[in-house]
C-alpha atoms as a PDB file:
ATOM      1  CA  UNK A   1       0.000   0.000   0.000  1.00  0.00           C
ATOM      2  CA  UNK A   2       2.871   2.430   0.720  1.00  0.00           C
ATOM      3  CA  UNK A   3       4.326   1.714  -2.428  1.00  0.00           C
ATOM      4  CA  UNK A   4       1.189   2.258  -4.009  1.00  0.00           C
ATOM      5  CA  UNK A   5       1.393   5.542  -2.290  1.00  0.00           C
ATOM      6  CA  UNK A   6       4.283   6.801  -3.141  1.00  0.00           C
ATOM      7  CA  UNK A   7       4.017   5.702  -6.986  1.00  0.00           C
ATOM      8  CA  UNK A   8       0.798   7.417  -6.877  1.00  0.00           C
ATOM      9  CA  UNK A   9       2.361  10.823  -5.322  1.00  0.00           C
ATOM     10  CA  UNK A  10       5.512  10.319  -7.772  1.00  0.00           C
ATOM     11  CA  UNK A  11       3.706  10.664 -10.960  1.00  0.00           C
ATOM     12  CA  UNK A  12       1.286  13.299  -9.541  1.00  0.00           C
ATOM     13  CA  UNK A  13       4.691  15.233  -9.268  1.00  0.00           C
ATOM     14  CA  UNK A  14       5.871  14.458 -12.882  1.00  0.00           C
ATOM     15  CA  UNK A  15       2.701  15.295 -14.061  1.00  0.00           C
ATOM     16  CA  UNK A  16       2.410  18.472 -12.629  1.00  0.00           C
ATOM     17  CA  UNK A  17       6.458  19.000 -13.022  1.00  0.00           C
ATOM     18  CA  UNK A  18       5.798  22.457 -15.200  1.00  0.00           C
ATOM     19  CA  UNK A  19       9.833  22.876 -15.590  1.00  0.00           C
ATOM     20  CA  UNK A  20       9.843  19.311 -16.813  1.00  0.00           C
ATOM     21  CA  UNK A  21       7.277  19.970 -19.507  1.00  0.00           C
ATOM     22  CA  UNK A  22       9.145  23.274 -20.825  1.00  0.00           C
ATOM     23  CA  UNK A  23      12.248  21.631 -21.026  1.00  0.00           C
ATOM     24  CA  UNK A  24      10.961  18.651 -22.475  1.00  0.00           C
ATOM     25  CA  UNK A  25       8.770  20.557 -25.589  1.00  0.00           C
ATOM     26  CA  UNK A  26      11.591  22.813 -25.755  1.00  0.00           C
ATOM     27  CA  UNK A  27      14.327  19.932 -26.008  1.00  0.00           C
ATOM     28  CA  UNK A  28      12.213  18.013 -28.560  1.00  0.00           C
ATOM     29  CA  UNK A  29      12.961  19.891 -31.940  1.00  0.00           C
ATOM     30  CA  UNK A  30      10.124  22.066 -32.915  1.00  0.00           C
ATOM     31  CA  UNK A  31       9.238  20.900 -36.229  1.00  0.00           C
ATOM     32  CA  UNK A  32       8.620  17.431 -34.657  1.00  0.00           C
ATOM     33  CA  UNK A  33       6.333  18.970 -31.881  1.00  0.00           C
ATOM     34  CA  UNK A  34       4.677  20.920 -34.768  1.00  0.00           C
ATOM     35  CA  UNK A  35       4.215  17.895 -36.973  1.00  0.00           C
ATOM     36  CA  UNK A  36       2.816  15.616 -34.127  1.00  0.00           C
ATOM     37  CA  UNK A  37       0.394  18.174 -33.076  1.00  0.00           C
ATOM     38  CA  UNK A  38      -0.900  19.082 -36.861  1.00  0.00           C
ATOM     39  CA  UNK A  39      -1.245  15.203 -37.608  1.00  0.00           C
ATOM     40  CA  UNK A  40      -2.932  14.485 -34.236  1.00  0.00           C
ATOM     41  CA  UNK A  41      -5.911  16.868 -34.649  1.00  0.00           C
ATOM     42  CA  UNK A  42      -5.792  16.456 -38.329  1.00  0.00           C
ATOM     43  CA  UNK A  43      -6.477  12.320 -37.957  1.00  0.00           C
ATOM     44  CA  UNK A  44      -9.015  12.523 -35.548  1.00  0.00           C
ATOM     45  CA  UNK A  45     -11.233  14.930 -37.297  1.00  0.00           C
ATOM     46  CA  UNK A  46     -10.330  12.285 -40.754  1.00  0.00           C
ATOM     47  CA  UNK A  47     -11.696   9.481 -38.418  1.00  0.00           C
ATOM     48  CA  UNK A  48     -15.448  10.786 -38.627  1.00  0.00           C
ATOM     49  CA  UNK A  49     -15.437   9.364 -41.883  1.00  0.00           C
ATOM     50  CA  UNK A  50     -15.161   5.561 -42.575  1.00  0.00           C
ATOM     51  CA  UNK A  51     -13.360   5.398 -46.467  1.00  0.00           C
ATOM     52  CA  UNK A  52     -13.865   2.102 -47.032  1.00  0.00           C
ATOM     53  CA  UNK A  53     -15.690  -1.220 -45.873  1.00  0.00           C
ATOM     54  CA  UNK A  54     -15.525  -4.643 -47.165  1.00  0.00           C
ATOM     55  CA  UNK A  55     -16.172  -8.711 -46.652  1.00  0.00           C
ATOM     56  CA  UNK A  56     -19.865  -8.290 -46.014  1.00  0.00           C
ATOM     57  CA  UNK A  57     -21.127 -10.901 -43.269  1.00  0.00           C
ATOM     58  CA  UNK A  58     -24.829 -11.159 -43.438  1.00  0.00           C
ATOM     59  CA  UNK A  59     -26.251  -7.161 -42.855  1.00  0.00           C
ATOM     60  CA  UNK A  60     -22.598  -5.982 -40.982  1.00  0.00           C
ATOM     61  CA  UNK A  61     -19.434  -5.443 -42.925  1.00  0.00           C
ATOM     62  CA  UNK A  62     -16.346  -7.176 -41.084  1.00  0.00           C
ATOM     63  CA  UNK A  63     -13.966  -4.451 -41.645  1.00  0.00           C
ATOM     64  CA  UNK A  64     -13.875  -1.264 -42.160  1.00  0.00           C
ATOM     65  CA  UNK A  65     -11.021   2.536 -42.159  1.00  0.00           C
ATOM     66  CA  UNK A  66     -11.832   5.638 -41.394  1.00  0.00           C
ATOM     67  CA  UNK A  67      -9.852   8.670 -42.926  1.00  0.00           C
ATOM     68  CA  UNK A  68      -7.621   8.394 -39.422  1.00  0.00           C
ATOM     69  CA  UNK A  69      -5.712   5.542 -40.133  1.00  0.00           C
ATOM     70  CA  UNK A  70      -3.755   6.792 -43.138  1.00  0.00           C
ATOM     71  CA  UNK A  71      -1.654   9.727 -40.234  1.00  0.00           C
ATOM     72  CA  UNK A  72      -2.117   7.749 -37.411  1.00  0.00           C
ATOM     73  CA  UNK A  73       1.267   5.525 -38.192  1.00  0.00           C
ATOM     74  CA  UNK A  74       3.003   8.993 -38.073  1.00  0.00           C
ATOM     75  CA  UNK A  75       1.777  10.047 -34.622  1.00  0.00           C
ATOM     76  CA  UNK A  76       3.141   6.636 -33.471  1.00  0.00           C
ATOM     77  CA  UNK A  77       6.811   7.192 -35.131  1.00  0.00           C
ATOM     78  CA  UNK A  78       6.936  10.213 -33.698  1.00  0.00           C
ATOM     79  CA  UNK A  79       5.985   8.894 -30.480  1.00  0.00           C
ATOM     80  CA  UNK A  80       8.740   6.148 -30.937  1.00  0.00           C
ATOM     81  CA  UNK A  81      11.634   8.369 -31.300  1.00  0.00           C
ATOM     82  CA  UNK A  82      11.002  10.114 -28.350  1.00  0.00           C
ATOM     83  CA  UNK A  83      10.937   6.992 -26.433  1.00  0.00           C
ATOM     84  CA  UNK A  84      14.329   6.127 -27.640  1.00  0.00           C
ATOM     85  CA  UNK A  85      15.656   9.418 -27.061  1.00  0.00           C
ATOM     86  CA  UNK A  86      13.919  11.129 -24.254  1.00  0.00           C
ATOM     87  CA  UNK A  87      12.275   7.854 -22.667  1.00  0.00           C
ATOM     88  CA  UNK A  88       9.114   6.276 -22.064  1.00  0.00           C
ATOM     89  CA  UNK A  89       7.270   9.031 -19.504  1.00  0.00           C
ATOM     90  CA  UNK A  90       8.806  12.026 -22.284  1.00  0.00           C
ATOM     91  CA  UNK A  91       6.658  10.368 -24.969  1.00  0.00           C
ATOM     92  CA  UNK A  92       3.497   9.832 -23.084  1.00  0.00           C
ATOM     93  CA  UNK A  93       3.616  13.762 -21.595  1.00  0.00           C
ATOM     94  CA  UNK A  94       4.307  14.424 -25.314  1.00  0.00           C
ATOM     95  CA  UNK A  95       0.883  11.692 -26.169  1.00  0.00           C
ATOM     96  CA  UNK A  96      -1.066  14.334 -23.055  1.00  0.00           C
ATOM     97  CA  UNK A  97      -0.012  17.098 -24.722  1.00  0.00           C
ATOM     98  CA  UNK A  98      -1.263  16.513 -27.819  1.00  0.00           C
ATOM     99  CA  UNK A  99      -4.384  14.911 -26.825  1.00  0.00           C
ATOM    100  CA  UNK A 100      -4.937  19.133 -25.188  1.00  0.00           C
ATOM    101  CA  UNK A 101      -4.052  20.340 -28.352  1.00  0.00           C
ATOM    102  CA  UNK A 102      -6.641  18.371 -30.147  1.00  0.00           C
ATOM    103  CA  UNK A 103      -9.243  19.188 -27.450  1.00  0.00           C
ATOM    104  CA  UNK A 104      -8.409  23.047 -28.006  1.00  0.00           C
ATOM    105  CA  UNK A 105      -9.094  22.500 -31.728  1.00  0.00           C
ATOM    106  CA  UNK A 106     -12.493  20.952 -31.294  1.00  0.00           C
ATOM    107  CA  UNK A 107     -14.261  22.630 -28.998  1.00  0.00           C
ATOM    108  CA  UNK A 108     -12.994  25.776 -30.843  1.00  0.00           C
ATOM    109  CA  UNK A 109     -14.236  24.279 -33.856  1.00  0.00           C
ATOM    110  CA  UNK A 110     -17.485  23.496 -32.253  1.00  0.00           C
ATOM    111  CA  UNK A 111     -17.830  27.275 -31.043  1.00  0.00           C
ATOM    112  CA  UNK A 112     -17.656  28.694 -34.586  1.00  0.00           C
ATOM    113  CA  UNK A 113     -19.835  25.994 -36.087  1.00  0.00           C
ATOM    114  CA  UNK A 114     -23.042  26.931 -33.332  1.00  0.00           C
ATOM    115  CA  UNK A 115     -22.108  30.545 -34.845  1.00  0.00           C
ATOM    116  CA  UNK A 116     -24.941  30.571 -37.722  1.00  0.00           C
ATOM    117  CA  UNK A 117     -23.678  32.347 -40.761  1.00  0.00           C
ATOM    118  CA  UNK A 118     -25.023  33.111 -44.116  1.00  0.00           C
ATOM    119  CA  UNK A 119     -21.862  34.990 -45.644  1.00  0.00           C
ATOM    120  CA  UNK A 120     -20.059  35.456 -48.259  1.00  0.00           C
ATOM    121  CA  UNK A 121     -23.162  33.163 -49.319  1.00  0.00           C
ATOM    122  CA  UNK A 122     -26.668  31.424 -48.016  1.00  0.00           C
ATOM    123  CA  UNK A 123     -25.719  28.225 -46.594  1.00  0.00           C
ATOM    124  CA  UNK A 124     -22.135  28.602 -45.956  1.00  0.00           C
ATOM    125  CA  UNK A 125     -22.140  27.928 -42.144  1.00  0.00           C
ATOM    126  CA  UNK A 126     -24.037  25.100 -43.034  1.00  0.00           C
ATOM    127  CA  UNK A 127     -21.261  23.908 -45.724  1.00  0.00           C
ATOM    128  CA  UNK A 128     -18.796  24.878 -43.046  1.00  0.00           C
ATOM    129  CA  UNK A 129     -20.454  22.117 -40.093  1.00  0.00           C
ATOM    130  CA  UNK A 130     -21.289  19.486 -42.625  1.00  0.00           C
ATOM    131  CA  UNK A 131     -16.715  19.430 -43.923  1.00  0.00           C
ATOM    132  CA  UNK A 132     -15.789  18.891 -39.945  1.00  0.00           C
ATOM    133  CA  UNK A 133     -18.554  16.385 -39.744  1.00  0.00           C
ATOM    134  CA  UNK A 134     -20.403  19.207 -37.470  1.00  0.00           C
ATOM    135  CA  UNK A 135     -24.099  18.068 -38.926  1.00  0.00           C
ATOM    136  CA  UNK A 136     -25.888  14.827 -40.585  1.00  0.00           C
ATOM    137  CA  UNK A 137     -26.537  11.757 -38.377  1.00  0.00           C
ATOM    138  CA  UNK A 138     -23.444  10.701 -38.235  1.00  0.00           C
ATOM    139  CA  UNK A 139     -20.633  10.631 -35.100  1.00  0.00           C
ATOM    140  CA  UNK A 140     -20.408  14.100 -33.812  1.00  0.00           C
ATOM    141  CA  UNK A 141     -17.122  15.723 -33.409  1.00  0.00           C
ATOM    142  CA  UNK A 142     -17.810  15.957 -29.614  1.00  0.00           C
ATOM    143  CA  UNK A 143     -18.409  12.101 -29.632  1.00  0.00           C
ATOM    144  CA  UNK A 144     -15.475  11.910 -31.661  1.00  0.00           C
ATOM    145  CA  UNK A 145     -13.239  13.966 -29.033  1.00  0.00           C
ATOM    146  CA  UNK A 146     -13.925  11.601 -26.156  1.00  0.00           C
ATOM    147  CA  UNK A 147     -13.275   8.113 -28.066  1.00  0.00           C
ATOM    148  CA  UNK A 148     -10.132   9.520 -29.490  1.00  0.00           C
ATOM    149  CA  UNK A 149      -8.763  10.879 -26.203  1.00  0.00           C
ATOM    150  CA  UNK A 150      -9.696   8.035 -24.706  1.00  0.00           C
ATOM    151  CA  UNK A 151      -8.397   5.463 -26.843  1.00  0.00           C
ATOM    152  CA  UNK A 152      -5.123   8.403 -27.884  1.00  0.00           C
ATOM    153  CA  UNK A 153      -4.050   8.579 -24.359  1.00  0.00           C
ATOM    154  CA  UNK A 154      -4.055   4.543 -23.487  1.00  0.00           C
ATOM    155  CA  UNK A 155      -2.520   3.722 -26.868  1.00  0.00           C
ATOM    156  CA  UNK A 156      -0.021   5.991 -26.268  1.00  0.00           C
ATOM    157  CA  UNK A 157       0.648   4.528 -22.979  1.00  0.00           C
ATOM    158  CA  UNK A 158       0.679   1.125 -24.255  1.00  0.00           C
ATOM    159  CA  UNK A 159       3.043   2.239 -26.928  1.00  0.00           C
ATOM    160  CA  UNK A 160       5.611   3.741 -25.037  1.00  0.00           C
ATOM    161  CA  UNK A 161       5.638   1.205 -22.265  1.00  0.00           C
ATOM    162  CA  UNK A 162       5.972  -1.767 -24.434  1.00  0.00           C
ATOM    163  CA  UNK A 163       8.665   0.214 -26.369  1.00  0.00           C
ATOM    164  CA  UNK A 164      11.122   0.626 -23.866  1.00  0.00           C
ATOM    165  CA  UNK A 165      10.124  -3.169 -22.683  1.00  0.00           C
ATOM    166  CA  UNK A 166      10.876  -4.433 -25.718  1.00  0.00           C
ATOM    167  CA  UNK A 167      14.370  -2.105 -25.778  1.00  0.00           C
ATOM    168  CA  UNK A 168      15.417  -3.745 -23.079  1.00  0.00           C
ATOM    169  CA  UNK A 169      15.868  -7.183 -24.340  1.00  0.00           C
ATOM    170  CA  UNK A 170      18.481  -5.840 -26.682  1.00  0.00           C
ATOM    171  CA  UNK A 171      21.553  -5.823 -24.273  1.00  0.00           C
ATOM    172  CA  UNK A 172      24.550  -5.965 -26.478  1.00  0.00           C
ATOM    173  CA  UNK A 173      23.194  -3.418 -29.598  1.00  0.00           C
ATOM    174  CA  UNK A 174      20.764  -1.445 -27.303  1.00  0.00           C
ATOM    175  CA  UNK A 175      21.180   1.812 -30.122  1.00  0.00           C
ATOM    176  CA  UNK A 176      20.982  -0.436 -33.277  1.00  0.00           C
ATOM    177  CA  UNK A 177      18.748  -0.382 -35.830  1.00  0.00           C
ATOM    178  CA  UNK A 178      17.827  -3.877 -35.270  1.00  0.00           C
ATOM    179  CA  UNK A 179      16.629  -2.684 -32.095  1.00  0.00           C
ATOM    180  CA  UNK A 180      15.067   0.625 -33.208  1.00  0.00           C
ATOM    181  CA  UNK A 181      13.444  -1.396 -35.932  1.00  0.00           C
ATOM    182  CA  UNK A 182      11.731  -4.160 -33.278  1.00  0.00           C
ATOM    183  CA  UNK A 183      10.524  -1.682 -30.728  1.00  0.00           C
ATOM    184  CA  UNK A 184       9.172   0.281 -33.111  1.00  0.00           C
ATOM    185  CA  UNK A 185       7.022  -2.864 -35.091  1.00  0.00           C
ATOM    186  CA  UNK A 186       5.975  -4.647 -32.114  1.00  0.00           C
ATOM    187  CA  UNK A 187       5.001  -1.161 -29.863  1.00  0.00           C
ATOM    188  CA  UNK A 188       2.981   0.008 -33.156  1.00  0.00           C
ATOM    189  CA  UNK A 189       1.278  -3.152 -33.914  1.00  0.00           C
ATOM    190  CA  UNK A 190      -0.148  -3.324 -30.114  1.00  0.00           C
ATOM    191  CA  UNK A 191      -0.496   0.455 -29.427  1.00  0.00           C
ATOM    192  CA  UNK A 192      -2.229   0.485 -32.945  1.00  0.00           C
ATOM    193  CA  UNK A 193      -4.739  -1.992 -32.148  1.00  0.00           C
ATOM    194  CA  UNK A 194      -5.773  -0.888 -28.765  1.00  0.00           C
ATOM    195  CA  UNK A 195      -5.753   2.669 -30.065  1.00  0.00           C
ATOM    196  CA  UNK A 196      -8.313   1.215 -33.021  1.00  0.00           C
ATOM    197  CA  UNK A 197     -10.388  -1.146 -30.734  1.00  0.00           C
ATOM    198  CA  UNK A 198     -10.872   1.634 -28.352  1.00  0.00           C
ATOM    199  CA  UNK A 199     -12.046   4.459 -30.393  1.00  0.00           C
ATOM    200  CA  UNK A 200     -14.427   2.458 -32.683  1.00  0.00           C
ATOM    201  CA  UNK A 201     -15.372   0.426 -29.975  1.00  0.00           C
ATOM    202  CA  UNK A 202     -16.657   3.921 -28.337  1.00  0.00           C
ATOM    203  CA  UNK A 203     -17.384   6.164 -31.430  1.00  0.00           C
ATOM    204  CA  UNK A 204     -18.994   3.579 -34.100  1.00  0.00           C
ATOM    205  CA  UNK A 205     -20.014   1.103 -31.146  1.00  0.00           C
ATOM    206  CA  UNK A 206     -21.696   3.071 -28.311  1.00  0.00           C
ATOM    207  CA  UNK A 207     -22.339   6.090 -29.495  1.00  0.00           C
ATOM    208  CA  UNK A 208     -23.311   5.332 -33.071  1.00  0.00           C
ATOM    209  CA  UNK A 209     -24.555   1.556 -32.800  1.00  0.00           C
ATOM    210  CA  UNK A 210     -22.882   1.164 -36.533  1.00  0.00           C
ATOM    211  CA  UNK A 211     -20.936  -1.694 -35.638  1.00  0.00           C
ATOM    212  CA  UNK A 212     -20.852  -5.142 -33.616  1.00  0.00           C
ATOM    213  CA  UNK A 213     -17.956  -6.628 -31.966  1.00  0.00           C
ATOM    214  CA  UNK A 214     -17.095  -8.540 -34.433  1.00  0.00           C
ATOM    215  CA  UNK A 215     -16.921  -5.477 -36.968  1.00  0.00           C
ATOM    216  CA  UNK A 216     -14.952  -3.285 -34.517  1.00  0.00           C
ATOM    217  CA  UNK A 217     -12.592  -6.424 -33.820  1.00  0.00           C
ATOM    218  CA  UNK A 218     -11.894  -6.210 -37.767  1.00  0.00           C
ATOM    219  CA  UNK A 219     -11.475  -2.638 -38.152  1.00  0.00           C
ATOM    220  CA  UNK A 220      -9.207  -2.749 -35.598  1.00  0.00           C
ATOM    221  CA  UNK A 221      -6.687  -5.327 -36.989  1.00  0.00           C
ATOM    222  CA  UNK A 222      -6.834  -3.911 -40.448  1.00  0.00           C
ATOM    223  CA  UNK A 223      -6.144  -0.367 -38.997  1.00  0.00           C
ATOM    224  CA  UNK A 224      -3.183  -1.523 -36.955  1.00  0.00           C
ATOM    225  CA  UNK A 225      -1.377  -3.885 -40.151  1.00  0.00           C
ATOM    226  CA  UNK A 226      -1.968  -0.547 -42.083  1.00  0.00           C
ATOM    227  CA  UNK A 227      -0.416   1.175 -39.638  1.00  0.00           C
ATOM    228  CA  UNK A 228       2.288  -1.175 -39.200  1.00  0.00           C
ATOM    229  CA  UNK A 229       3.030  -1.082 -43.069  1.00  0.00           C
ATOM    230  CA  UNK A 230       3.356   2.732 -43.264  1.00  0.00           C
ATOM    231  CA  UNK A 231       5.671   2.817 -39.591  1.00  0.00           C
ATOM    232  CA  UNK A 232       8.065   0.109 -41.554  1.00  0.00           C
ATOM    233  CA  UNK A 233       8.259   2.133 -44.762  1.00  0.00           C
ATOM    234  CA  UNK A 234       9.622   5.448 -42.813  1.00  0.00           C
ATOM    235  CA  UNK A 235      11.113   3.957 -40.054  1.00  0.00           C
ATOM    236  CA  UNK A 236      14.474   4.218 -41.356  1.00  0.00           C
ATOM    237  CA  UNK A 237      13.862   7.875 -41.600  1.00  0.00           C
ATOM    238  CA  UNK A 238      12.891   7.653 -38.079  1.00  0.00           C
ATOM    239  CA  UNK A 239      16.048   5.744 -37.181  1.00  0.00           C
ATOM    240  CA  UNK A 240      18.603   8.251 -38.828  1.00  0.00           C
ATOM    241  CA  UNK A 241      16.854  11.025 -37.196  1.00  0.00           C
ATOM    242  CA  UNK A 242      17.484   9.739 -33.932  1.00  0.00           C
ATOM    243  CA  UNK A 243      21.030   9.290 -34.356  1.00  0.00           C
ATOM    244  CA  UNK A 244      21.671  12.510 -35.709  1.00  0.00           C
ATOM    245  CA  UNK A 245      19.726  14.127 -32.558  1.00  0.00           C
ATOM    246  CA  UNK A 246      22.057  11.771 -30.437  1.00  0.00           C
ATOM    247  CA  UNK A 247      25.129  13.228 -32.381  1.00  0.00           C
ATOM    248  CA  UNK A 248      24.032  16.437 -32.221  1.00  0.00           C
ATOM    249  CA  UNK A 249      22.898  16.210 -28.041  1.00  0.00           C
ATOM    250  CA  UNK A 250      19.606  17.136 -28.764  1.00  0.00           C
ATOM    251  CA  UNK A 251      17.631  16.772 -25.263  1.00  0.00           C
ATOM    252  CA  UNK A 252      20.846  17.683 -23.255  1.00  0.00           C
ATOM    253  CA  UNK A 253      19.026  20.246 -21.067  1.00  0.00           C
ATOM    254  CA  UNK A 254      16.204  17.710 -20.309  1.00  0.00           C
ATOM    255  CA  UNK A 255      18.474  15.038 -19.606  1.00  0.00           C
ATOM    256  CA  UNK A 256      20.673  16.918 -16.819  1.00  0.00           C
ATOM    257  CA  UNK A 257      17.280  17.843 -15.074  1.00  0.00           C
ATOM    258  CA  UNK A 258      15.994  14.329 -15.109  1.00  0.00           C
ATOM    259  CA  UNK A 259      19.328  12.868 -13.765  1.00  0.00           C
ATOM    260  CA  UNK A 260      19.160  15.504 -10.769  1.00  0.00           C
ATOM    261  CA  UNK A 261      15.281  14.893 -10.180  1.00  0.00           C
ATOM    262  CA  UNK A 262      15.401  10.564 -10.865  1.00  0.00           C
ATOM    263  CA  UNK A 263      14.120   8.813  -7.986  1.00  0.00           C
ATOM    264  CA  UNK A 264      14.850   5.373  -6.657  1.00  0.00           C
ATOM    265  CA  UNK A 265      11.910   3.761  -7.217  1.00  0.00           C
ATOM    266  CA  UNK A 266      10.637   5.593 -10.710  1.00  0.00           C
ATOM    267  CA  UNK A 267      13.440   3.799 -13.058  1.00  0.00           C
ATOM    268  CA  UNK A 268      11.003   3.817 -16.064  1.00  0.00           C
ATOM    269  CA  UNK A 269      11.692   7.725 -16.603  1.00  0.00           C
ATOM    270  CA  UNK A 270      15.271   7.225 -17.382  1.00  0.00           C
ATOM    271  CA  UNK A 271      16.046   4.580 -19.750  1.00  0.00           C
ATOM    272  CA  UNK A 272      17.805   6.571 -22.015  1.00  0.00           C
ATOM    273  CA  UNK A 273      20.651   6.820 -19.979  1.00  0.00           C
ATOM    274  CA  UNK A 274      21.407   3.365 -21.059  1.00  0.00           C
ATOM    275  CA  UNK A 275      21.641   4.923 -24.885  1.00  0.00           C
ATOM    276  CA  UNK A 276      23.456   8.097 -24.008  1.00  0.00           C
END
């Protein structure tokens, strides 16, 4: 129970740690912060619409996309290479962040499409609502918001977690791309799939009632080997980026203040001193 305790009051402080979240987005180079945020609100306003379905069983299709799935494999890259550089709790603070960001950008959203509007022409607020997925019977953008933060923030989790798990099994070549290449396959493939199974399960399956288990079971296995396909194409990309920021002592800053701030029994936060 005391351990409990303390674990509890431990990441209460890292969570709240505001010097540790300026140094970390400011250590993390800006173009990747930018990109992570742009594709994270861009995919989950995508996922309101489902692109494609196929294998028909009786009146249900067994598997289905949504628009989400083609940027979501980017998210989780990104995600990856700041669990091998910055570590596991970096890249879900990172995950939090941009799960605010996309918040910010939806109810915003939502504010200017319960604006009504008829210029420059009649209709155009109605245009305007019916492109973010704002009218029609379909799932709302609100309903949307919840089963992606939901499912955005334990994926993420999940991802990062098993990522650093699965870097540890590589003693000898810890910084090869051998072991780059393995975390970042086998985290995708099971961060992907409960980030899939989550958010249809909650957007097409209790708020919508388009989809059964079985169809949500599908969609969630086809998202997460389409994901998986895209992460293995650019994960080289991925993989010489990371060097170069380790060359370059990208993350230096952050580093120092995690060393100074580690604690005995919160290991987890500081595997990358076994890379650096």
């Amino acid at each position: 129970m005391k351990k409990l305790f303390a674990w509890i009051v431990d990441t209460v402080k890292w969570l709240f740690d505001l010097k540790d979240w300026k140094m970390l987005l400011r250590s993390i180079p800006a173009v990747v912060v930018a990109l992570f945020t742009v594709c994270t609100v861009t995919m989950n306003l995508a996922a309101n619409k489902i692109v494609w379905s196929g294998l028909k069983i009786g009146q249900n299709y067994f598997i289905s996309i949504t628009g989400g799935v083609f940027l979501s494999w980017a998210v989780f890259l990104i995600m990856d290479m700041v669990t091998k550089t910055f570590g596991a709790k970096a890249s879900i603070k990172l995950n939090l962040f941009g799960a605010a960001i996309n918040a910010i950008a939806i109810i915003f959203l939502g504010i200017i499409a319960s604006v009504p509007s008829d210029f420059p022409f009649p209709g155009a607020s109605s245009s305007f609502d019916a492109v973010l997925g704002f009218t029609g019977n379909g799932v709302q953008p609100w309903q949307i918001l919840i089963s992606s933060t939901i499912a955005y923030i334990a994926s993420g989790i999940i991802n990062s977690i098993v990522n650093v798990c699965i870097g540890r099994a590589f003693k000898k070549k810890p910084d090869g791309k051998a072991a780059f290449a393995t975390r970042s396959f086998i985290s995708t493939i099971i961060g992907q799939f409960a980030d899939n199974f989550i958010f249809t399960g909650i957007a097409f399956g209790l708020f919508a009632h388009f989809y059964g288990p079985v169809t949500i079971l599908g969609m969630a296995l086809l998202g997460a080997l389409i994901e998986l396909v895209s992460e293995i194409i650019f994960s080289p990309i991925a993989y010489l980026k990371c060097k170069k920021w380790q060359l370059e002592g990208v993350g230096q800053e952050y580093f120092a203040y995690c060393k100074k701030m580690e604690l005995s029994d919160d290991p987890a936060r500081f595997e990358f001193n076994q890379e650096n």
